[in-house]
Protein backbone atom coordinates (compact mmCIF):
# COMPACT_ATOMS: atom_id res chain seq x y z
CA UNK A 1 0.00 0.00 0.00
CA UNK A 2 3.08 2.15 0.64
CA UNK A 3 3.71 1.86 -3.36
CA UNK A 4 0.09 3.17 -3.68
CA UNK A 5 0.59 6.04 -1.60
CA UNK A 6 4.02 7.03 -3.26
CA UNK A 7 2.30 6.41 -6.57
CA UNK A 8 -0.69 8.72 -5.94
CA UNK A 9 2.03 11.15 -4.34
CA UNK A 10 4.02 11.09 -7.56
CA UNK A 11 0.69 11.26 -10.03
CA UNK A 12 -0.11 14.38 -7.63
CA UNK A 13 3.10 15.66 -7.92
CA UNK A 14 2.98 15.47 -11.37
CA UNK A 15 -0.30 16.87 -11.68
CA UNK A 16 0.69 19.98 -9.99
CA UNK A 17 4.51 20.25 -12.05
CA UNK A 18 1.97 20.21 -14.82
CA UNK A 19 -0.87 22.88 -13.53
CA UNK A 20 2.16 25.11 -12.40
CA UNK A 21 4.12 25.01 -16.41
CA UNK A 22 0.18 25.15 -17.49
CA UNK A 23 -0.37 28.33 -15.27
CA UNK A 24 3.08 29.75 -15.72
CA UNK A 25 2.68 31.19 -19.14
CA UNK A 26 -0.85 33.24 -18.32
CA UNK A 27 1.33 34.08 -15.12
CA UNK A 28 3.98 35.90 -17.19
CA UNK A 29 2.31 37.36 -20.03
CA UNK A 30 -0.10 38.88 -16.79
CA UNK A 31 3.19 40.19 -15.28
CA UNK A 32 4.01 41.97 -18.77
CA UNK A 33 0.71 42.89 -18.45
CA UNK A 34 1.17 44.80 -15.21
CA UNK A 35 4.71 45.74 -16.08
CA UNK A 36 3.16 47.82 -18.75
CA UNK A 37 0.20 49.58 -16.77
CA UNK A 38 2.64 50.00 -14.12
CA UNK A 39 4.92 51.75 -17.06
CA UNK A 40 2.18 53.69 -17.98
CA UNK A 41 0.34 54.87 -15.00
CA UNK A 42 3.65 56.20 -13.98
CA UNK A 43 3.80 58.16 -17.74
CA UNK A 44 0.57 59.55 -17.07
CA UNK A 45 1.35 60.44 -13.35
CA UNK A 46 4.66 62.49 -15.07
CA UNK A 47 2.03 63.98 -17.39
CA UNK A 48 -0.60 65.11 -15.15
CA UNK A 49 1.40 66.56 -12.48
CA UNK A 50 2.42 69.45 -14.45
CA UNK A 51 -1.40 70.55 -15.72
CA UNK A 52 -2.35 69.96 -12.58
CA UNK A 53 0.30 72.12 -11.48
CA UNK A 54 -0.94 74.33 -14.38
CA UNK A 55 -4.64 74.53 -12.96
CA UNK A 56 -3.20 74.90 -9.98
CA UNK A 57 -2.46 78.51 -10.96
CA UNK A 58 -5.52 79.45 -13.31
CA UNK A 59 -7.67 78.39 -10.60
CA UNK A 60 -5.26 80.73 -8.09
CA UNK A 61 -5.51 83.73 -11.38
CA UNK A 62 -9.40 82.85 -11.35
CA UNK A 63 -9.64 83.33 -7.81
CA UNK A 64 -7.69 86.63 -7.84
CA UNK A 65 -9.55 88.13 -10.67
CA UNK A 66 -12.97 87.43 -9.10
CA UNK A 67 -11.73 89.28 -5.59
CA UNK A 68 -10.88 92.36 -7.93
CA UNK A 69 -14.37 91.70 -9.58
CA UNK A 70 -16.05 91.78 -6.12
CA UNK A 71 -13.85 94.77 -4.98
CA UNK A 72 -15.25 96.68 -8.40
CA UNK A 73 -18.87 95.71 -8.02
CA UNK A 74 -18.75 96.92 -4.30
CA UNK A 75 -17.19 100.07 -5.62
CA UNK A 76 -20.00 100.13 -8.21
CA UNK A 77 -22.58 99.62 -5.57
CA UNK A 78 -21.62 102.10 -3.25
CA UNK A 79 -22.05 104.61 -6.52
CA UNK A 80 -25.00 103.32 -7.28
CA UNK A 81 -26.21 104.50 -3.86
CA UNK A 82 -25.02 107.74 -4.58
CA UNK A 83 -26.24 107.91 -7.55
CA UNK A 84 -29.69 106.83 -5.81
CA UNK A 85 -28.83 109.52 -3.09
CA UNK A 86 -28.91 112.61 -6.13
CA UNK A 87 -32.05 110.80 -8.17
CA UNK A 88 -33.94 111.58 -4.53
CA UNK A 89 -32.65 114.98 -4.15
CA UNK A 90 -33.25 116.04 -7.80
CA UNK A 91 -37.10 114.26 -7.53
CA UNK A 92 -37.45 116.84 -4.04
CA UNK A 93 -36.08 119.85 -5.88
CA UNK A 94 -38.51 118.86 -8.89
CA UNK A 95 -41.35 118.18 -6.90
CA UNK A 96 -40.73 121.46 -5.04
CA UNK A 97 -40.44 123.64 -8.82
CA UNK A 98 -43.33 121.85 -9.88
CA UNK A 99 -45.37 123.13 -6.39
CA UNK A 100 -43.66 126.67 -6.95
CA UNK A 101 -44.54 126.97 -10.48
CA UNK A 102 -48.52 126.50 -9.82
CA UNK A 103 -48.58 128.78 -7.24
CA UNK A 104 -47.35 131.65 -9.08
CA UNK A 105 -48.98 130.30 -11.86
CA UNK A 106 -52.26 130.75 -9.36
CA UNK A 107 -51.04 133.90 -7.94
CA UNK A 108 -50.19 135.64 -11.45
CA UNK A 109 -53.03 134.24 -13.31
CA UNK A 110 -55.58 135.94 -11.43
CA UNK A 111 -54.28 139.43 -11.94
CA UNK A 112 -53.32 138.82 -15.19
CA UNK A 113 -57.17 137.67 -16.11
CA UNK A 114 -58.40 141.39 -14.33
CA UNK A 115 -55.86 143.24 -16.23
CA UNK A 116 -56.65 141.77 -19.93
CA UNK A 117 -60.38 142.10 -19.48
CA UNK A 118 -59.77 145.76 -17.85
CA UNK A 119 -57.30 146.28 -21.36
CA UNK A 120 -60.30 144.61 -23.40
CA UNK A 121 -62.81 146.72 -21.81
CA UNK A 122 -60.92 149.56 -21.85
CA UNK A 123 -60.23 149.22 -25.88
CA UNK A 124 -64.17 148.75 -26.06
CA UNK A 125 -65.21 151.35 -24.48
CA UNK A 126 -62.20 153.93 -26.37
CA UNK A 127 -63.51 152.07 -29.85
CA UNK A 128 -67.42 152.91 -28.71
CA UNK A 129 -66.62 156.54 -27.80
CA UNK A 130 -64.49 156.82 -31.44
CA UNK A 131 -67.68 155.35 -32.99
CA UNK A 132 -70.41 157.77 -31.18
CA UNK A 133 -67.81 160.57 -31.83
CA UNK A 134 -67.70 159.60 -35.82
CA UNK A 135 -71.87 159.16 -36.07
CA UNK A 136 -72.29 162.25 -34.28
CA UNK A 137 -69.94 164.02 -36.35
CA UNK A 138 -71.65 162.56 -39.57
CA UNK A 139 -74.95 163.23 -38.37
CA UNK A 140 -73.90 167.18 -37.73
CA UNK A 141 -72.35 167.10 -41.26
CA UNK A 142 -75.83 165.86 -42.68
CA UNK A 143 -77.43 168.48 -40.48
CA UNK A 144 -74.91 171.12 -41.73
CA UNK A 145 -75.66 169.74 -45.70
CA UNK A 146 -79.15 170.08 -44.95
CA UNK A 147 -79.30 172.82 -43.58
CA UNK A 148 -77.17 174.37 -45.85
CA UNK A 149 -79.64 172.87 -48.79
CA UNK A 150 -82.65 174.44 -46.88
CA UNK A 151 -81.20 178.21 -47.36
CA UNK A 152 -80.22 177.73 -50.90
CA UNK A 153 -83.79 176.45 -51.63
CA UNK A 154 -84.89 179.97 -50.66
């Protein structure tokens, strides 16, 4: 039974000599395999570190230029307010011109209306006097012509 024994030993150790040279070749072609990731993780890591370095500073530039852009829209707003500041004023100082204008508009119109219809009736009254002082002299001239005609009818 020992022979047995040493037989199946020697059948096993065969069998794994065998699975081993089987196993070997898959082994070494997945080592190349490897050997060339490895080769080029390490070229892309050699790549990458420089744009990242390169990001690196456009994202520091970004930064910087959108502190400047916050620094000039503050600036903006705070003339903005001012801005808003004068709009109020000048709206007062029109409001106030607008209130001034009707009342001298109201205190001047008022006069104004007396002293054109005194003018009108004044001019009305000249025109009616220049008008009784023509008929009247007309109606002495036809008296006078009449008159006149009267005597050299006798």
């Amino acid at each position: 039974m020992g022979d047995i024994g040493a037989i199946a030993a020697l059948v096993a150790a065969c069998a794994f000599a065998v699975l081993v040279l089987i196993l070997t070749l898959p082994i070494l072609r997945l080592r190349h395999t490897v050997d060339a990731t490895t080769r080029m993780i390490n070229d892309l890591n050699d790549r990458t570190a420089p744009l990242l370095g390169d990001v690196n500073t456009t994202v520091r530039n970004v930064n910087t230029a959108l502190e400047q852009v916050q620094v000039s829209l503050d600036g903006v707003n705070l003339q903005l307010a001012k801005v808003d500041t004068m709009t109020s004023h000048a709206q007062n100082v029109t409001a106030n011109i607008a209130n001034l204008a009707a009342v001298v508009s109201a205190a001047a119109a008022n006069p104004l209306v007396k002293v054109a219809a005194f003018g009108y009736s004044v001019r009305k009254a000249a025109a009616g006097r220049r008008r009784a002082e023509t008929e009247r002299e007309v109606r002495d001239t036809i008296k006078q012509q009449r008159r006149a005609a009267r005597r050299g009818d006798r």
